[in-house]
Protein backbone atom coordinates (compact mmCIF):
# COMPACT_ATOMS: atom_id res chain seq x y z
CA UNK A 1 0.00 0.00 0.00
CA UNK A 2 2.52 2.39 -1.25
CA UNK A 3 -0.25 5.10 -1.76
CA UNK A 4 -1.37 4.73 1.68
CA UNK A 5 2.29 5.14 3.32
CA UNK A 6 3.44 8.45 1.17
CA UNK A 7 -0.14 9.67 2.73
CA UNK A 8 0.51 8.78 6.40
CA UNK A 9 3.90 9.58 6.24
CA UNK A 10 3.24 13.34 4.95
CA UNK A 11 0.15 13.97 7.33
CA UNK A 12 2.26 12.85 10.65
CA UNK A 13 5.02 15.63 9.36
CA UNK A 14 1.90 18.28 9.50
CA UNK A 15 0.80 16.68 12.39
CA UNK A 16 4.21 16.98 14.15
CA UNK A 17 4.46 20.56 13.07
CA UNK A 18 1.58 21.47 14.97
CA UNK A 19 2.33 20.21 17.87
CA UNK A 20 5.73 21.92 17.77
CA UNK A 21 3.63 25.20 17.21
CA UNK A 22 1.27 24.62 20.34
CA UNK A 23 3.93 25.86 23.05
CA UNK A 24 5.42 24.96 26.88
CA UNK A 25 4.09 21.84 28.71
CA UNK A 26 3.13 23.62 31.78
CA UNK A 27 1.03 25.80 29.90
CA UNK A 28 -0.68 23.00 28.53
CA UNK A 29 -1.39 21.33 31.54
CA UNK A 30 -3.15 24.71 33.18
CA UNK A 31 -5.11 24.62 29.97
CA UNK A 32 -6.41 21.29 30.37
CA UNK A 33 -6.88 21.72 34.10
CA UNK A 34 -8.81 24.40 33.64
CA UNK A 35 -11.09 22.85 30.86
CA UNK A 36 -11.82 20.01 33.19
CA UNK A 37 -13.02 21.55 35.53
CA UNK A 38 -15.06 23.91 33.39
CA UNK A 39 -16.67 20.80 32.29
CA UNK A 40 -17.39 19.11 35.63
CA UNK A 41 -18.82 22.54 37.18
CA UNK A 42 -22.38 22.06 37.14
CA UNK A 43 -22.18 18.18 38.17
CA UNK A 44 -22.59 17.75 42.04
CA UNK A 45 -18.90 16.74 42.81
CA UNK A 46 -18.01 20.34 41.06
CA UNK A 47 -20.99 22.04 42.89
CA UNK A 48 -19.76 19.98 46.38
CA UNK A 49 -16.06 21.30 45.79
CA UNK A 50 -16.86 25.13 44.36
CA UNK A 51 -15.73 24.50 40.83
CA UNK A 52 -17.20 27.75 40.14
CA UNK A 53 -14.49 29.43 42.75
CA UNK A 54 -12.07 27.59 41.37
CA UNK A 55 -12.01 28.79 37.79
CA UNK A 56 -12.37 31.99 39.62
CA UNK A 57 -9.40 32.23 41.58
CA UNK A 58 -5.79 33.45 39.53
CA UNK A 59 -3.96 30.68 41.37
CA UNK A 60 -5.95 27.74 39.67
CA UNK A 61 -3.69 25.59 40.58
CA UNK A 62 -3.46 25.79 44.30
CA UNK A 63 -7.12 26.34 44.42
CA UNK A 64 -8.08 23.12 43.35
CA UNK A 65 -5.41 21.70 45.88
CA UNK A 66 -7.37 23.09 48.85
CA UNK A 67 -10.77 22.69 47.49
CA UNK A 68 -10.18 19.28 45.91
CA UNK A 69 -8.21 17.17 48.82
CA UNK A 70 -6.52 13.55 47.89
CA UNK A 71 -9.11 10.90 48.57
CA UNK A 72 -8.67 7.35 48.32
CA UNK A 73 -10.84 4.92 46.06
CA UNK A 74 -13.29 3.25 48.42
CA UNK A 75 -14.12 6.61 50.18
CA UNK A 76 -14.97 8.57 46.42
CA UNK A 77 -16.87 5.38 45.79
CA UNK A 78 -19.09 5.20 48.57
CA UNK A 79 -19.74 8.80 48.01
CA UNK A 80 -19.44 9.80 44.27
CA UNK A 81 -18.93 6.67 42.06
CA UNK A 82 -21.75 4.54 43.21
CA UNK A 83 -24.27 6.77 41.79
CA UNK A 84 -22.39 7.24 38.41
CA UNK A 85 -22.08 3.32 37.79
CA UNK A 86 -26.04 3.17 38.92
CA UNK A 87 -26.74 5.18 35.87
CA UNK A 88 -27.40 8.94 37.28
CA UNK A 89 -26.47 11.95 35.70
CA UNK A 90 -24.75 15.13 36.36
CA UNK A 91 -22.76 13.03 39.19
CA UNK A 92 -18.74 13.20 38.46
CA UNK A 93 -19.14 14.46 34.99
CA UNK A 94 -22.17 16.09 32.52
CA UNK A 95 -24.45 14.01 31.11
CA UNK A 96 -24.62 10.33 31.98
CA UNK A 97 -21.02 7.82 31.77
CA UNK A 98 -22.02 5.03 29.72
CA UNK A 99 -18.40 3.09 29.98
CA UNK A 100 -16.50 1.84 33.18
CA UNK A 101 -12.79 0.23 32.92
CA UNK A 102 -11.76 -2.62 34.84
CA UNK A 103 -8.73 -2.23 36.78
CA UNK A 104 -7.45 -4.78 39.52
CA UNK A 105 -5.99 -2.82 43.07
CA UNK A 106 -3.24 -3.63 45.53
CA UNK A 107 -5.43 -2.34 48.49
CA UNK A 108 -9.30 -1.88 49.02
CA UNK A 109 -11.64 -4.10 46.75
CA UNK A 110 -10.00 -6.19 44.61
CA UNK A 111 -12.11 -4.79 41.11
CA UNK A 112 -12.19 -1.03 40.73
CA UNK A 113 -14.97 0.75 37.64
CA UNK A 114 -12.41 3.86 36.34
CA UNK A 115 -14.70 5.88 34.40
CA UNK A 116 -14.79 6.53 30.85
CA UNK A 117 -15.80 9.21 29.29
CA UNK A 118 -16.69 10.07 25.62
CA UNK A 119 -13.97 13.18 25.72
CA UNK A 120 -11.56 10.44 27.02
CA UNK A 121 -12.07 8.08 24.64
CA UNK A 122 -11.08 11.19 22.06
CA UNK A 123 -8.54 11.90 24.30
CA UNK A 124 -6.79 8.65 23.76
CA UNK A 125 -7.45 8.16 20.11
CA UNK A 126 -6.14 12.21 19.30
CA UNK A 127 -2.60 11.10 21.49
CA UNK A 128 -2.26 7.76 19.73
CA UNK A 129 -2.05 10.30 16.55
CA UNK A 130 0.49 12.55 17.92
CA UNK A 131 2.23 8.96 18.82
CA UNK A 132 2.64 8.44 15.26
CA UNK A 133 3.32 12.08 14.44
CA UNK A 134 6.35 11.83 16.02
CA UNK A 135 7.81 9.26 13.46
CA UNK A 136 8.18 11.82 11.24
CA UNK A 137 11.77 13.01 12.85
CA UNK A 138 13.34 9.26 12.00
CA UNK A 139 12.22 10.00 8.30
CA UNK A 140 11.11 6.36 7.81
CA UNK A 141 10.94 5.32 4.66
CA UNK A 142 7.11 5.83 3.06
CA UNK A 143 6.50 1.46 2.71
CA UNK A 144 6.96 1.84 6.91
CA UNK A 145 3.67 3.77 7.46
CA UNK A 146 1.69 1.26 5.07
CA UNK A 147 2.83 -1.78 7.43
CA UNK A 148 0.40 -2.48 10.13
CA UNK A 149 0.24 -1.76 14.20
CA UNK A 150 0.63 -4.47 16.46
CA UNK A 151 -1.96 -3.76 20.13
CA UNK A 152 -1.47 -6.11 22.57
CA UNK A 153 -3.88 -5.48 25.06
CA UNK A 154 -6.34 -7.11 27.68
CA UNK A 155 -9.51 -8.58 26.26
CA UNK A 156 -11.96 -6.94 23.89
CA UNK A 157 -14.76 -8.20 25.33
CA UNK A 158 -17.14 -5.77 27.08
CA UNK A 159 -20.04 -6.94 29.68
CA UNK A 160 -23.09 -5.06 29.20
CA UNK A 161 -24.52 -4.08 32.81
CA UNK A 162 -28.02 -2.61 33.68
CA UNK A 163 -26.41 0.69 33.14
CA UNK A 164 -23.12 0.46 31.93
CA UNK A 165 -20.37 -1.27 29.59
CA UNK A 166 -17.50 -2.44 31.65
CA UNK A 167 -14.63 -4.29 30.62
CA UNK A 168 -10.39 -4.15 29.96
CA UNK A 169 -9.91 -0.11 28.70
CA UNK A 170 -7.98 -1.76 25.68
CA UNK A 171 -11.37 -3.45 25.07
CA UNK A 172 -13.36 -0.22 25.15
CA UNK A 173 -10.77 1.75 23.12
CA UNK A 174 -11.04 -1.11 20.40
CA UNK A 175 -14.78 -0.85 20.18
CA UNK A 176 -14.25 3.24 19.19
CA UNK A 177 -11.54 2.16 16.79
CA UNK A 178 -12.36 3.73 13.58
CA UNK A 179 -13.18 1.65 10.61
CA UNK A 180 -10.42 2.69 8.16
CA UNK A 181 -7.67 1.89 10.85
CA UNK A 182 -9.48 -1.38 11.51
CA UNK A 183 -7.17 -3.01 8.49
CA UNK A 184 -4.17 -2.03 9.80
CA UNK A 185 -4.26 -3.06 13.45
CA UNK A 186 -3.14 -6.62 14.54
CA UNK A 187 -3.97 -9.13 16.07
CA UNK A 188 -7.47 -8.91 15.17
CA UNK A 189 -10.60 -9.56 16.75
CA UNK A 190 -10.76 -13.34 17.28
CA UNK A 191 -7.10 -13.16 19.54
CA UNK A 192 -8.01 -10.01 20.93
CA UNK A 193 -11.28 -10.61 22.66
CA UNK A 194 -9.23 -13.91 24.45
CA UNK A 195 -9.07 -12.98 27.76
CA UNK A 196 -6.34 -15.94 28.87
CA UNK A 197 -2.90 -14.11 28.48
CA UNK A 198 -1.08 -16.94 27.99
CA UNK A 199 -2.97 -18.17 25.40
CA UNK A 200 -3.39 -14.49 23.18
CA UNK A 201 1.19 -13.94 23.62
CA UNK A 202 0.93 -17.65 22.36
CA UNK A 203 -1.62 -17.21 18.91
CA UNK A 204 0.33 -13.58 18.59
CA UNK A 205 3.31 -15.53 18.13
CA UNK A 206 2.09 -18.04 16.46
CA UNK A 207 0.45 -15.78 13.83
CA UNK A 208 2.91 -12.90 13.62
CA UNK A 209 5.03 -14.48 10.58
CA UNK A 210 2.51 -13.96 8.77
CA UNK A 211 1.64 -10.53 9.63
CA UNK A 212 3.73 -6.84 8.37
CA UNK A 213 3.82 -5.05 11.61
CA UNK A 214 5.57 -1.84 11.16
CA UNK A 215 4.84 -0.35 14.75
């Protein structure tokens, strides 16, 4: 797909460009701070912790320090997240949080819901582009960026709940995995929705001969 690969290759060098162009990390971060809690101001945690004062105050920063203290899992939970993964609205974040990622603890209960939003989910899919953006300062050669992209992630297998999707986040990033990228991502469906480790590394191997992973 030689077309394909002079295509990718020039559209991560504009890519790359504009992220050159965008300025200082710190900056960036204060931004994105900022935005957040613009979003989450009218849900009740941002009513409960005076968003609104917040966004208010010229040290943002040290603002949402006092107002925002360091809590642990199972006490945001029993207060917060409960009503989220129940299906409510306006809770942690607008509108209602259709998507919950599974993630195993070292303390507290064993299976923790991370929410995930829609914005997140963009989130993720606009820095796996600036991922590839960067390839552009190795000037690979244009046959690279046809090749495909090996993801080796936890199962793609969601569980619908009452209220919610849960399931790995690699498995809820794979459903929002756009169509035209679909042919150029590896392993596939039937080895990715395995859940057994073991057994996935072992049909990845097994299969990757015949496979032209690039990334």
């Amino acid at each position: 797909m030689p077309i394909i690969g002079k295509l990718i290759k020039k559209g991560s060098a504009l890519s790359h460009k504009i992220d050159e162009a965008k300025g200082k990390e710190y900056t960036k971060q204060l931004l994105t701070l900022k935005r957040l809690i613009s979003y989450a101001k009218h849900t009740q945690f941002g009513f409960a912790h005076s968003f609104n004062k917040i966004l208010n105050n010229p040290d943002l920063v040290s603002s949402f320090q006092r107002q925002t203290p360091l809590t642990e899992y199972d006490e945001f939970h029993k207060k917060w997240l409960y009503k989220s993964i129940a299906g409510e609205k306006e809770i942690i974040w607008p509108g209602r949080i259709k998507y919950y990622a599974l993630s195993s603890g070292t303390t507290g209960s064993p299976s923790k819901r991370i929410p995930v939003t829609e914005k997140m989910i963009r989130s993720f899919q606009k820095t796996s582009i600036r991922q590839l953006s960067t390839l552009h300062e190795i000037d690979l050669p244009e046959m690279f960026f046809g090749s495909q992209i090996l993801t080796v992630g936890g199962s793609s297998r969601l569980t619908k709940k009452k209220s919610h999707i849960e399931g790995d986040l690699s498995g809820i990033l794979k459903k929002h995995t756009s169509l035209i990228a679909t042919p150029f991502t590896k392993p596939g469906a039937r080895i990715a929705n395995i859940k057994d480790w073991n057994k996935k590394i072992e049909l990845i191997v097994e299969n990757a001969p015949k496979w032209n992973i690039g990334i």
